[in-house]
C-alpha atoms as a PDB file:
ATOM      1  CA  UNK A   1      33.264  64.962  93.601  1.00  0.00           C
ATOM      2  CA  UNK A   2      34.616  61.835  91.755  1.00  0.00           C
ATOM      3  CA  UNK A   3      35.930  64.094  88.913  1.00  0.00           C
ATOM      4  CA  UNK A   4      37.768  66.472  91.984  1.00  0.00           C
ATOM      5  CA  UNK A   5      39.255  63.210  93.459  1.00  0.00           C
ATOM      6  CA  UNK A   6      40.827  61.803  90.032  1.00  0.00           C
ATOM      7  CA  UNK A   7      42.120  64.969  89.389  1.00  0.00           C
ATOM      8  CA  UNK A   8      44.001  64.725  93.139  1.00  0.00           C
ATOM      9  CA  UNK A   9      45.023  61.197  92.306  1.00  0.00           C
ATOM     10  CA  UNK A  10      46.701  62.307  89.461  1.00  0.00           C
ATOM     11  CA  UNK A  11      48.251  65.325  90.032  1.00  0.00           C
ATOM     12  CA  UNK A  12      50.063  63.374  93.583  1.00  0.00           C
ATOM     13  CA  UNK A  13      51.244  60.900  90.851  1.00  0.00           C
ATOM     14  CA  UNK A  14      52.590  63.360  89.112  1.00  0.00           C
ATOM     15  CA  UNK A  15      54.834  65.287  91.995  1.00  0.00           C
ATOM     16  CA  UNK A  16      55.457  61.323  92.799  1.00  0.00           C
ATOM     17  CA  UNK A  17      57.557  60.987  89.315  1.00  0.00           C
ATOM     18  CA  UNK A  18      59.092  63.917  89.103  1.00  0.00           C
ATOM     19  CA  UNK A  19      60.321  63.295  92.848  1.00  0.00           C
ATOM     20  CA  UNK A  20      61.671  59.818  92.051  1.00  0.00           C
ATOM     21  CA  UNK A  21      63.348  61.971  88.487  1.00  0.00           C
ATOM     22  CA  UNK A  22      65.024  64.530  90.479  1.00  0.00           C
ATOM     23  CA  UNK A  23      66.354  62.315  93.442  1.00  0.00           C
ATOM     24  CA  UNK A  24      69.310  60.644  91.116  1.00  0.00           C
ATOM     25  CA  UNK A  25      70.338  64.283  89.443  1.00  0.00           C
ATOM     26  CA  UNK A  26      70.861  66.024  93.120  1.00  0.00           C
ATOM     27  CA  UNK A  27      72.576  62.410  94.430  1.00  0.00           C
ATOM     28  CA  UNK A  28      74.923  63.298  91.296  1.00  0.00           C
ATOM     29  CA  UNK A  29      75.095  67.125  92.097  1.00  0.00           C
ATOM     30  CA  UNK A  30      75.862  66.325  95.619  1.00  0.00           C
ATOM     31  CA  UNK A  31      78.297  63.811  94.891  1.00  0.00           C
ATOM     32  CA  UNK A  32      80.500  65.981  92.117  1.00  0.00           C
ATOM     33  CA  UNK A  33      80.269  69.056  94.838  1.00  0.00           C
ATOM     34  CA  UNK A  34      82.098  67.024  97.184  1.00  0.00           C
ATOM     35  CA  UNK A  35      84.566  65.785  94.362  1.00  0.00           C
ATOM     36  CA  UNK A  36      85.450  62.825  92.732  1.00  0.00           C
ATOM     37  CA  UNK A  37      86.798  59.728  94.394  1.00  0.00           C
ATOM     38  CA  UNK A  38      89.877  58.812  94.426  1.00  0.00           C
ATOM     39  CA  UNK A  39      92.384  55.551  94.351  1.00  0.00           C
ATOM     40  CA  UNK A  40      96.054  56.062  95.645  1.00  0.00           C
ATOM     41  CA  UNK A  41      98.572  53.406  95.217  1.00  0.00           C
ATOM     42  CA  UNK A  42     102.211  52.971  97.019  1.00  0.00           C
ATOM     43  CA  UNK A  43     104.891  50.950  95.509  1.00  0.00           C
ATOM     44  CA  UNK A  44     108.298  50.369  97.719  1.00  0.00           C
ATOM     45  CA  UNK A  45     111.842  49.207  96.499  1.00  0.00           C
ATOM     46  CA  UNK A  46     114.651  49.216  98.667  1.00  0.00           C
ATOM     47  CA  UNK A  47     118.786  49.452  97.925  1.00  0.00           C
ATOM     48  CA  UNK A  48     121.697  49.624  99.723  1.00  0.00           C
ATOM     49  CA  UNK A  49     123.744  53.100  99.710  1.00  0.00           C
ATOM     50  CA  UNK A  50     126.592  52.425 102.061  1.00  0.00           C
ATOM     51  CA  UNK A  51     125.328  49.385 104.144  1.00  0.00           C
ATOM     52  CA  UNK A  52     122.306  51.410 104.900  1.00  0.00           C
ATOM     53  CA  UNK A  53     118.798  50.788 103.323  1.00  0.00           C
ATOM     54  CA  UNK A  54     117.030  53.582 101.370  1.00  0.00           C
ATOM     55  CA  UNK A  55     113.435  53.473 100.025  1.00  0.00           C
ATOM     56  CA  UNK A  56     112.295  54.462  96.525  1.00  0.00           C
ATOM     57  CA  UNK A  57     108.710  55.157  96.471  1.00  0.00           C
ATOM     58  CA  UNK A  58     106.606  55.361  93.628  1.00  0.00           C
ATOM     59  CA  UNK A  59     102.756  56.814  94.292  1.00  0.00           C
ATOM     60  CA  UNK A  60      99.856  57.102  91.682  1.00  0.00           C
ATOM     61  CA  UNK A  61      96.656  59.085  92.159  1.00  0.00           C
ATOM     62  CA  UNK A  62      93.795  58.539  89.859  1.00  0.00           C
ATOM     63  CA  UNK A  63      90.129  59.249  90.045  1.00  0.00           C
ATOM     64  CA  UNK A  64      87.395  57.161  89.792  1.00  0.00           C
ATOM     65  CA  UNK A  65      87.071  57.678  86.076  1.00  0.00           C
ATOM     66  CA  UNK A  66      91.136  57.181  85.819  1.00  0.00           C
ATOM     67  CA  UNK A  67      91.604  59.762  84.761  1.00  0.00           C
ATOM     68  CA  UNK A  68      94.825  61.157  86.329  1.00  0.00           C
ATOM     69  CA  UNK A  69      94.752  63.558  89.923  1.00  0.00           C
ATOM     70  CA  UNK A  70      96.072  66.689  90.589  1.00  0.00           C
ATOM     71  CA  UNK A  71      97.620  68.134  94.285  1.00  0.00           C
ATOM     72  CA  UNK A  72     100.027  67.059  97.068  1.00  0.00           C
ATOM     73  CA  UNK A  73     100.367  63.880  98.975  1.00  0.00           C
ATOM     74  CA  UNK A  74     102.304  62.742 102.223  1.00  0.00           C
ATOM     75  CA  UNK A  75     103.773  59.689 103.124  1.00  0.00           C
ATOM     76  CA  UNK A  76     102.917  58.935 106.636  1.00  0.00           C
ATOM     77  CA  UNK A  77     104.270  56.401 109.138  1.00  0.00           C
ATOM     78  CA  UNK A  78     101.783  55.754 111.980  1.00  0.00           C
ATOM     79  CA  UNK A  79     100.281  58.774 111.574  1.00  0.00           C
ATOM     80  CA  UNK A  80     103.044  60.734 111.726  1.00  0.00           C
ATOM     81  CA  UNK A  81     103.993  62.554 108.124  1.00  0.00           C
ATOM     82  CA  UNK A  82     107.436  61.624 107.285  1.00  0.00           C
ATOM     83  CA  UNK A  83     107.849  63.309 103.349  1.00  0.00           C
ATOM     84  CA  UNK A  84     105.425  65.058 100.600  1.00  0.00           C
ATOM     85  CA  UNK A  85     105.395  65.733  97.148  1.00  0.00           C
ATOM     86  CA  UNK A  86     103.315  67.359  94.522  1.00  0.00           C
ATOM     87  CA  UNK A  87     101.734  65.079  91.923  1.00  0.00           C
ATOM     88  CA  UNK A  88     102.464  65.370  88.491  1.00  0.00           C
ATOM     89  CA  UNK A  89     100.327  65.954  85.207  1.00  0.00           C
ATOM     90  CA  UNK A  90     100.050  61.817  85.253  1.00  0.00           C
ATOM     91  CA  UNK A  91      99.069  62.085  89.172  1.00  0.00           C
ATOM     92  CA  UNK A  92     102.539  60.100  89.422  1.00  0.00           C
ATOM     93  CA  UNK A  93     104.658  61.021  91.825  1.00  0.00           C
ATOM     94  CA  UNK A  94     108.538  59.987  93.119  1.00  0.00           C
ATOM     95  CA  UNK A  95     110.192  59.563  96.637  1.00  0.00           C
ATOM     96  CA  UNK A  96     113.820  59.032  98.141  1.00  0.00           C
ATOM     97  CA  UNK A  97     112.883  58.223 101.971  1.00  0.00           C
ATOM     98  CA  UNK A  98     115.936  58.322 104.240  1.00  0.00           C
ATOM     99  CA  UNK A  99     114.351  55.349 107.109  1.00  0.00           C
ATOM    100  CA  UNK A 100     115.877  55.083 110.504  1.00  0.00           C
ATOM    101  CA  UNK A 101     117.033  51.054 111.434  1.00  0.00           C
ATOM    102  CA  UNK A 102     114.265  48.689 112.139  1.00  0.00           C
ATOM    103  CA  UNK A 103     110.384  47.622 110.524  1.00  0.00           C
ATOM    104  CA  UNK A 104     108.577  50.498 108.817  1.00  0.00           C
ATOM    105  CA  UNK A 105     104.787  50.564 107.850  1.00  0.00           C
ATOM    106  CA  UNK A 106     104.174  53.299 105.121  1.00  0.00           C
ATOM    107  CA  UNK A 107     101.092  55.111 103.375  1.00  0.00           C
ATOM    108  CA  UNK A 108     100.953  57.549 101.147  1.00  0.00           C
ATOM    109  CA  UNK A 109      97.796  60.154 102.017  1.00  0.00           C
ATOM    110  CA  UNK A 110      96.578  61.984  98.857  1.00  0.00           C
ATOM    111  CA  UNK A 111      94.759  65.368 100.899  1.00  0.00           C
ATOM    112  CA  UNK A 112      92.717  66.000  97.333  1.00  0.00           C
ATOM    113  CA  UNK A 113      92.151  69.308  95.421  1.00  0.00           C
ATOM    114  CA  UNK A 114      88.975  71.185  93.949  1.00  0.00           C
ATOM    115  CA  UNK A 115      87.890  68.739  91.905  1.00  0.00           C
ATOM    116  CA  UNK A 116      89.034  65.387  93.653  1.00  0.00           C
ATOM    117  CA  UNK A 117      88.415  63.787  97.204  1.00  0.00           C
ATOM    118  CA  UNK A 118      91.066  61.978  99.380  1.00  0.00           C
ATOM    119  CA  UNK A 119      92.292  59.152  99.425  1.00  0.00           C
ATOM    120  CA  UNK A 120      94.909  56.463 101.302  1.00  0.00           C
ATOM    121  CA  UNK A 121      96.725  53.748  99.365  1.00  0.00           C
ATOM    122  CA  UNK A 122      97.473  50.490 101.543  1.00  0.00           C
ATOM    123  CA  UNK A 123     100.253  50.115 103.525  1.00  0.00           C
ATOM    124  CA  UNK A 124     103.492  48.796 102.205  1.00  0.00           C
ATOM    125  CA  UNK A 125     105.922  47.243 105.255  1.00  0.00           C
ATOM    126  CA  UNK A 126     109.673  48.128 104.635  1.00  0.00           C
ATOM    127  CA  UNK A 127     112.375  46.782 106.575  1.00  0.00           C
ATOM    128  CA  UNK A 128     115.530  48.968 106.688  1.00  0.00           C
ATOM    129  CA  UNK A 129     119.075  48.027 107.632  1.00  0.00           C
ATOM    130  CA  UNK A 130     121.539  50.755 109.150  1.00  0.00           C
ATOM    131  CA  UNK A 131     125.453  50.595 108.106  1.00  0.00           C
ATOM    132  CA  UNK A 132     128.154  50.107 110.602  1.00  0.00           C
ATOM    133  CA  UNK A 133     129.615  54.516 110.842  1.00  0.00           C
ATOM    134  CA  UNK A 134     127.923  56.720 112.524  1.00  0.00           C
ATOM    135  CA  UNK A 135     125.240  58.495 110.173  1.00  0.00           C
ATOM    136  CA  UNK A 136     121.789  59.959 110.616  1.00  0.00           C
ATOM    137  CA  UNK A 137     118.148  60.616 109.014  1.00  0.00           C
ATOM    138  CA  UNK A 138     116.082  63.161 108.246  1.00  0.00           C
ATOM    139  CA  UNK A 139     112.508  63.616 108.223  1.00  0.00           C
ATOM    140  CA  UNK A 140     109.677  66.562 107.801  1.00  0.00           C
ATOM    141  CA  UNK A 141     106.723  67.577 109.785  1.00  0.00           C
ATOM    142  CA  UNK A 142     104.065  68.256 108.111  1.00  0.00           C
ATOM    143  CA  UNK A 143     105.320  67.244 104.882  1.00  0.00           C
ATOM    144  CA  UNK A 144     102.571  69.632 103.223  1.00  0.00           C
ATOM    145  CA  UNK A 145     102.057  73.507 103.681  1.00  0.00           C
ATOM    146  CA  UNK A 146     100.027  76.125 102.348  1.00  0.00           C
ATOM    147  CA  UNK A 147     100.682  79.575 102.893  1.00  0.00           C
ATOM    148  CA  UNK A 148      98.703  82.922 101.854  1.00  0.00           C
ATOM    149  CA  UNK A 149     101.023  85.264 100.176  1.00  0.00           C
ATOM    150  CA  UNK A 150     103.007  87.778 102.314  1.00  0.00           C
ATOM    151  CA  UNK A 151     102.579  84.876 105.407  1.00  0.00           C
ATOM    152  CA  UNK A 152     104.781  82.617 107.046  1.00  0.00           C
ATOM    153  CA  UNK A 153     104.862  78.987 108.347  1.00  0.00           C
ATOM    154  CA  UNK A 154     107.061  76.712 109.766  1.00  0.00           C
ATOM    155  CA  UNK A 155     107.916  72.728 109.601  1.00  0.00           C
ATOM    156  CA  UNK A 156     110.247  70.830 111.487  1.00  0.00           C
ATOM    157  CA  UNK A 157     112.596  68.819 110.217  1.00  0.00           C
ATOM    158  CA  UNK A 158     113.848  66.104 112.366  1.00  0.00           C
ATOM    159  CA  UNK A 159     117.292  64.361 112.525  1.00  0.00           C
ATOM    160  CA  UNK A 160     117.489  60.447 113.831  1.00  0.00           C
ATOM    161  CA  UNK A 161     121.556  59.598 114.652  1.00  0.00           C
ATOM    162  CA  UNK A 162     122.439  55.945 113.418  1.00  0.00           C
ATOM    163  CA  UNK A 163     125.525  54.587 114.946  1.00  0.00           C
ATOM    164  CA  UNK A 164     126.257  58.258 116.946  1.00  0.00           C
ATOM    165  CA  UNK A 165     128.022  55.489 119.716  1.00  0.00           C
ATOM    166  CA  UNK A 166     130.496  54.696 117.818  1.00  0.00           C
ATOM    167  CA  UNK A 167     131.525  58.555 117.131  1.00  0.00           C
ATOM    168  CA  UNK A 168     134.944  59.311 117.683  1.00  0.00           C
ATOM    169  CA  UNK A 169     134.431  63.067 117.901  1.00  0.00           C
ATOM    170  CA  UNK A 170     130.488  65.475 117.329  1.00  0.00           C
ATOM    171  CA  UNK A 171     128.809  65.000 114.349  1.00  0.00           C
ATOM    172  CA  UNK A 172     128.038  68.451 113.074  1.00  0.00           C
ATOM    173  CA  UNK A 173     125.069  68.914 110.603  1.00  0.00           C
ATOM    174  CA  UNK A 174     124.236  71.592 108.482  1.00  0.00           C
ATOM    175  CA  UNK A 175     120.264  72.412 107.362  1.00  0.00           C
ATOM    176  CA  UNK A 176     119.396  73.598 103.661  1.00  0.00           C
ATOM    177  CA  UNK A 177     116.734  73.949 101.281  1.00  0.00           C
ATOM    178  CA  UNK A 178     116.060  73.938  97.939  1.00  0.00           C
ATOM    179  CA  UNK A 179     113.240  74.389  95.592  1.00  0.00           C
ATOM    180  CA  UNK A 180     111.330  77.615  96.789  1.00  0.00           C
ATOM    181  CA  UNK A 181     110.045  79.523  94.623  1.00  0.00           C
ATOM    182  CA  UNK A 182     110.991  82.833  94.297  1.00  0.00           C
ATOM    183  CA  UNK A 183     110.653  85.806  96.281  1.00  0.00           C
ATOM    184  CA  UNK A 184     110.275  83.326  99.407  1.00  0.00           C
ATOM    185  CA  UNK A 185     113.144  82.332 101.885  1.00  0.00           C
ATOM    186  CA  UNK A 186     113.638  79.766 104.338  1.00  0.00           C
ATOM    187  CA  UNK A 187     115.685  80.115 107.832  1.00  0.00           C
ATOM    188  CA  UNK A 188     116.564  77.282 110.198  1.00  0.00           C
ATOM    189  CA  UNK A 189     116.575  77.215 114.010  1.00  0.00           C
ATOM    190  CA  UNK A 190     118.858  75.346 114.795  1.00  0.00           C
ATOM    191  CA  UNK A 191     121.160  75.724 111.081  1.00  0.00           C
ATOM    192  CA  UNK A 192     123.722  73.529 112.620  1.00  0.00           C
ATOM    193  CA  UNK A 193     122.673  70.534 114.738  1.00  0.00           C
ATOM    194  CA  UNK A 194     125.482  69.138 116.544  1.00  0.00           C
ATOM    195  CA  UNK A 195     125.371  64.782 117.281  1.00  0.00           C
ATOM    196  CA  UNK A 196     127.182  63.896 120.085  1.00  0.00           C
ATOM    197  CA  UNK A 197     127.752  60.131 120.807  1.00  0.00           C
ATOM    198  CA  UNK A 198     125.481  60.387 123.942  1.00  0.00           C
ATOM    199  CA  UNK A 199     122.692  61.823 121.629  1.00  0.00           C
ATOM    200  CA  UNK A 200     119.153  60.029 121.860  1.00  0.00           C
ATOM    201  CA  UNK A 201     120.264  56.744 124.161  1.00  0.00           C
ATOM    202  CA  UNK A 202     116.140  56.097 124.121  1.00  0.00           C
ATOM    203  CA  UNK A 203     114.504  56.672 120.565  1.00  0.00           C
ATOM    204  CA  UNK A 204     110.831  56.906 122.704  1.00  0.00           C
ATOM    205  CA  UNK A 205     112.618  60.114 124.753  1.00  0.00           C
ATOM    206  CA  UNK A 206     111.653  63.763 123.823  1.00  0.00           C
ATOM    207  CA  UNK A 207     114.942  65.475 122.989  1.00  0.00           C
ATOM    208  CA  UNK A 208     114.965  62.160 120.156  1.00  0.00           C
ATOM    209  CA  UNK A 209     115.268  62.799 117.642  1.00  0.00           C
ATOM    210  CA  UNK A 210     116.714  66.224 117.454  1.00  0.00           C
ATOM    211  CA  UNK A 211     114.028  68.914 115.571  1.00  0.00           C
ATOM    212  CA  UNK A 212     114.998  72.155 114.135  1.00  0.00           C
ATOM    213  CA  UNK A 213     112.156  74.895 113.163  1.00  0.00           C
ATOM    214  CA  UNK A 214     112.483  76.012 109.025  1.00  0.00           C
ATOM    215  CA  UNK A 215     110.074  78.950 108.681  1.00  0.00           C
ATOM    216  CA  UNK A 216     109.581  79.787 105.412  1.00  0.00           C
ATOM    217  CA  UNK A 217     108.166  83.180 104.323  1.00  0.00           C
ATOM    218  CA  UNK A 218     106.145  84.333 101.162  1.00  0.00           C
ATOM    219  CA  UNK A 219     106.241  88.207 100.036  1.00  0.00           C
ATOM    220  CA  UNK A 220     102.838  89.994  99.180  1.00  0.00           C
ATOM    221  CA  UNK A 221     105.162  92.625  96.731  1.00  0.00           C
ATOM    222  CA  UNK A 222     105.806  96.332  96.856  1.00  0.00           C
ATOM    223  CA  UNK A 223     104.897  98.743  94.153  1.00  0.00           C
ATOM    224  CA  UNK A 224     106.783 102.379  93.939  1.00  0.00           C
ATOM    225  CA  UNK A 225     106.201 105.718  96.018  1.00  0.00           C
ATOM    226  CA  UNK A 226     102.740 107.818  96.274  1.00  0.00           C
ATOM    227  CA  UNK A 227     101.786 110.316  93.382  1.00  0.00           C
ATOM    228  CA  UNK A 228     102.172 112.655  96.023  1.00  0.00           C
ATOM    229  CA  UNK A 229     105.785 112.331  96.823  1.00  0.00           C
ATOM    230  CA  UNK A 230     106.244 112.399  92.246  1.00  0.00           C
ATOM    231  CA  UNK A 231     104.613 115.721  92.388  1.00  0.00           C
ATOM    232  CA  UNK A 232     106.581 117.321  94.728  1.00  0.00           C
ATOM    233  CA  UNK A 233     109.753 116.226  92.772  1.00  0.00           C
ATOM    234  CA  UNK A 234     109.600 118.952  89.870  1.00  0.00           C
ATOM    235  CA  UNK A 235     109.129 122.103  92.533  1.00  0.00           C
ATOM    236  CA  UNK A 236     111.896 121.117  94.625  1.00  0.00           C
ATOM    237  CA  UNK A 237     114.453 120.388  91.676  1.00  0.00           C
ATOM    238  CA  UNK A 238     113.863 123.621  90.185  1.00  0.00           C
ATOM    239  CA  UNK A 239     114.354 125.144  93.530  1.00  0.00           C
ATOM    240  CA  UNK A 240     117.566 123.771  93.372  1.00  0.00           C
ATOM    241  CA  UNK A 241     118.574 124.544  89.877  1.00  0.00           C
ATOM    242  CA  UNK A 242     116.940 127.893  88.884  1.00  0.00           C
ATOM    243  CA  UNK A 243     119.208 130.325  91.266  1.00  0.00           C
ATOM    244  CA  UNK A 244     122.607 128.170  90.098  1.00  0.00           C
ATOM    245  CA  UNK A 245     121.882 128.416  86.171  1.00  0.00           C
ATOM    246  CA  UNK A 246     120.912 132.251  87.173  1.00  0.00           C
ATOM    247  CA  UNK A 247     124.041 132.735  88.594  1.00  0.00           C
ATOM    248  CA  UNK A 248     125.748 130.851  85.695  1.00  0.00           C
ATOM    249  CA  UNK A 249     123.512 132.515  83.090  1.00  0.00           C
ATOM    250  CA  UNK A 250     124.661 136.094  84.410  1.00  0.00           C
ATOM    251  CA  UNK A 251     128.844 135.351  84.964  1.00  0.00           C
ATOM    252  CA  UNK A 252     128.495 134.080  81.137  1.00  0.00           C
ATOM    253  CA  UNK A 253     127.017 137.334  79.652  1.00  0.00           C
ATOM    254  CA  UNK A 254     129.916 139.507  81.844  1.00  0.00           C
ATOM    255  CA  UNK A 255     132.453 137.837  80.033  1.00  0.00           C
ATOM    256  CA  UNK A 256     133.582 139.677  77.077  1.00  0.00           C
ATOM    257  CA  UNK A 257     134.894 137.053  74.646  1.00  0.00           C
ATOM    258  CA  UNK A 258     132.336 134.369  73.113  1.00  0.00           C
ATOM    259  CA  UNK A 259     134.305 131.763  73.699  1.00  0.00           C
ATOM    260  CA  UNK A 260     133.813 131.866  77.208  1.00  0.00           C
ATOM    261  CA  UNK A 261     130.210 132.811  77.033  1.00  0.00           C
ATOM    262  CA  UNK A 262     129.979 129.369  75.253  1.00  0.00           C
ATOM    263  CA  UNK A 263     131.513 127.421  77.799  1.00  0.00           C
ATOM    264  CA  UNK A 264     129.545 128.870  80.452  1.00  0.00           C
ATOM    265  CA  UNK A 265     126.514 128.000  78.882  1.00  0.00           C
ATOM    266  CA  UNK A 266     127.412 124.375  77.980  1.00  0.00           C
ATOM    267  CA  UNK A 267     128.293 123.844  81.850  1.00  0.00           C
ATOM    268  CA  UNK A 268     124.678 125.328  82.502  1.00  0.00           C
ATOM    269  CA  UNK A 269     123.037 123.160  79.836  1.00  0.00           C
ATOM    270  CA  UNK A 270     124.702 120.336  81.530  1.00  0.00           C
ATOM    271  CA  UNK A 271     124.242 120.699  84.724  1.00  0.00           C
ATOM    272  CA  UNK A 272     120.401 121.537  84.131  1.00  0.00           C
ATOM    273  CA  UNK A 273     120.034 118.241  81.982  1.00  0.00           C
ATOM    274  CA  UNK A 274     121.992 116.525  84.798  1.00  0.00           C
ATOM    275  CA  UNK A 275     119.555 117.432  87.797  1.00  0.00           C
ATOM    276  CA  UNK A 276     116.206 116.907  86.027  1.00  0.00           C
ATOM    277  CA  UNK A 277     117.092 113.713  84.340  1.00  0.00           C
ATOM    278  CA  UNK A 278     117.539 110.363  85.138  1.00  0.00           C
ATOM    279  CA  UNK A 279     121.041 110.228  85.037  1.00  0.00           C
ATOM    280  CA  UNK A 280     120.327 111.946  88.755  1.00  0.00           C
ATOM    281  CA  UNK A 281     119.655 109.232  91.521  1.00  0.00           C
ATOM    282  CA  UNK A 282     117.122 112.104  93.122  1.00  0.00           C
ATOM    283  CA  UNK A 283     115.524 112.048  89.783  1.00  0.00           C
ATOM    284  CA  UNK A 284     114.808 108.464  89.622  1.00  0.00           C
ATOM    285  CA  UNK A 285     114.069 107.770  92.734  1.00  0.00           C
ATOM    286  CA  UNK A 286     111.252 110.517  93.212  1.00  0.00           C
ATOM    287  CA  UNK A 287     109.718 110.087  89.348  1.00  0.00           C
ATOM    288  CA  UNK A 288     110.406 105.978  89.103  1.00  0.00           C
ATOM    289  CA  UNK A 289     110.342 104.830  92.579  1.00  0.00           C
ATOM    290  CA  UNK A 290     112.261 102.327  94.746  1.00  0.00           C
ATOM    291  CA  UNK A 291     112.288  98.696  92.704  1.00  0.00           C
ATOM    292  CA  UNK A 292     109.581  96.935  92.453  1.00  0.00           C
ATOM    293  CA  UNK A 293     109.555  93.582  94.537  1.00  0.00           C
ATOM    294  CA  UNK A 294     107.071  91.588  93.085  1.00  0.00           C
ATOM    295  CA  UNK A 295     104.790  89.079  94.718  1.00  0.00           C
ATOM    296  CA  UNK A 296     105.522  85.179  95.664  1.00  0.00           C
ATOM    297  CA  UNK A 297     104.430  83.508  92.655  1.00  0.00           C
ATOM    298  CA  UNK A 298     101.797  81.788  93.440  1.00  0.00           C
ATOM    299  CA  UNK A 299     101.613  77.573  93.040  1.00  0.00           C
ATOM    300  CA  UNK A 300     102.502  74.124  94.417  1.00  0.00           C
ATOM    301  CA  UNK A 301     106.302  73.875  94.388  1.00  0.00           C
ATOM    302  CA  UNK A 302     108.244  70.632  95.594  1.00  0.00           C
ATOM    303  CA  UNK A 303     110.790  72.209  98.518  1.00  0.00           C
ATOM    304  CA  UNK A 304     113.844  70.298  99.313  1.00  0.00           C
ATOM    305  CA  UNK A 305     115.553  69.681 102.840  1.00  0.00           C
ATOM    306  CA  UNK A 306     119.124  68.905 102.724  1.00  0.00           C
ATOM    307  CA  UNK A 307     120.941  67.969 105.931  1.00  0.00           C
ATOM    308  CA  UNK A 308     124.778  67.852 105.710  1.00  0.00           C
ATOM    309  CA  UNK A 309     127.425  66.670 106.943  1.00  0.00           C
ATOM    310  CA  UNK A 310     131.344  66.908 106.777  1.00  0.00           C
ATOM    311  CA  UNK A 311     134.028  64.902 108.855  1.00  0.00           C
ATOM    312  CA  UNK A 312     136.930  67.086 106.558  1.00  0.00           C
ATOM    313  CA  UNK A 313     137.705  64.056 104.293  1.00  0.00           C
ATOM    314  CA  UNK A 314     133.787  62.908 103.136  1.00  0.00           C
ATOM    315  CA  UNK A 315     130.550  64.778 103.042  1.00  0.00           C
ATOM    316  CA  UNK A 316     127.232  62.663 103.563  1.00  0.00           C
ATOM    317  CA  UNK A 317     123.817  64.740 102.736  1.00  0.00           C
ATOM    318  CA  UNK A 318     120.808  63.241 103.474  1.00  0.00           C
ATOM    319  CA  UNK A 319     116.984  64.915 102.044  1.00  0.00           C
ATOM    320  CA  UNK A 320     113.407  65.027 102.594  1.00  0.00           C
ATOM    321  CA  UNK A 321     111.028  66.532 100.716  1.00  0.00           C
ATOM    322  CA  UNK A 322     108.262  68.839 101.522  1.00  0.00           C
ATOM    323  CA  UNK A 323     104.922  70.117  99.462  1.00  0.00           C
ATOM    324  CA  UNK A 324     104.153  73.788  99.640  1.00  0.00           C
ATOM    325  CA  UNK A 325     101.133  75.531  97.968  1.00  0.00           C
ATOM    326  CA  UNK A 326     101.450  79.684  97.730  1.00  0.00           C
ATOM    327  CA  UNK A 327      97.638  80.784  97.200  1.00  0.00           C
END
């Protein structure tokens, strides 16, 4: 009985070691499924453009290792996304922020990719100055997309008037973007946004500031017409041509000289060569198809916003940018 019970003592310490072994190797397992952590700093500088404050931001993602992150990021204002960009190979990435008048708090929110977790830098408090003309800001909501290929989406892009009192006639702007990738498209509802000088008396009211709807749209890509519709090409063409070059063929042996024999037959080889090739649009369309459209390419792409303005002497264009994934 004493040998039974030593060999129970033992074997329990046993599963007790290799317990306390595996515990730290599925901590780590667990830990790199979730990703790696993350550190996301925001740097601000500020400069006048026109006796109006704009922000350059600077914003660097690194994991815990430093080694540099991958993905998109949004710069938020009290919760509410203002910009985004896509990271580059460094995990560095670059802002232009167009800020209404008044005391700004700003973070930049790194949402993380496959291999990296979130992460919010600290917040940076910018105080910006608005010029003495009438002018406006823009700013987009959400500041990051991702979109399925052949869907659609939408993000609203809102305009802030500065000074609209003091207008002497409506402000007319014009939405834009740029940066899509291709075989996506981006339409605007409102395009033109018109600032009147009674526009948003109360910043905290609803119709301020004034939001128009960008949808943009991916394509999933179409390839050409049905074997079907190619076989049925060849019967039909020669239905066509066989009684004409019959017709030909017989007026050309009637004819008595050979000279005209000749000529009759050229026009036949011709026309023949004409109707079954691809010089015929029938031809190509049936045996090659319509054109190929091919898919969105897929990726994260930095999409620009442009709102513009013109008063007929001086244009002023204001931008925000946007981060959208195609998967």
């Amino acid at each position: 009985m004493g040998s039974s019970m030593g060999r129970g003592w033992r074997l329990e310490l046993v599963a007790g070691l290799a317990l306390a072994l595996a515990v730290p190797v599925l901590a780590q397992a667990a830990g790199n499924a979730q990703g790696e952590a993350t550190q996301t700093a925001l740097s601000v500088e500020t400069h006048d453009q026109g006796g109006r404050t704009m922000a350059d931001l600077s914003v660097t993602v690194s994991g815990e290792d430093g080694a540099p992150a991958a993905g998109v990021l949004a710069i938020e204002e009290d919760g509410r996304q203002l910009a985004g960009d896509v990271l580059d190979s460094e995990g560095h990435a670059k802002l232009a922020l167009d800020l209404p008048a008044g005391d700004h708090l700003l973070r930049a929110v790194y949402q993380g990719d496959a291999t990296h977790q979130g992460s919010v830098s600290d917040a940076e408090s910018v105080h910006a100055e608005a010029g003495a003309t009438p002018d406006f800001s823009i700013s987009v909501a959400p500041a990051t997309l991702s979109l399925p290929l052949g869907q659609s989406g939408s993000v609203i892009a809102s305009i802030t008037p500065v000074n609209n009192s003091s207008l002497t006639a409506p402000m007319f702007v014009t939405l834009s973007c740029q940066g899509l990738p291709d075989q996506s498209s981006c339409t605007f509802t409102p395009e033109n946004i018109e600032i009147l000088k009674s526009s948003c008396p109360d910043p905290a009211s609803p119709s301020c500031p004034i939001k128009s709807t960008m949808v943009v749209e991916t394509q999933l890509g179409t390839g050409s017409l049905t074997a079907s519709l190619k076989r049925r090409a060849g019967p039909v063409a020669w239905a066509i041509l066989l009684p004409g070059g019959l017709v030909l063929l017989g007026l050309g042996w009637r004819r008595r000289d050979w000279a005209g024999r000749s000529s009759l037959l050229l026009v036949l080889g011709a026309v023949s060569l004409l109707g079954i090739s691809a010089c015929n649009e029938r031809y190509n369309y049936f045996n090659h198809g319509p054109p190929h459209n091919p898919p969105t390419p897929a990726g994260t792409y930095k999409v620009t916003i442009s709102a513009q303005s013109n008063n007929g002497i001086t244009a002023v264009t204001h931008t925000a940018t946007m981060a959208l994934t195609v998967q």
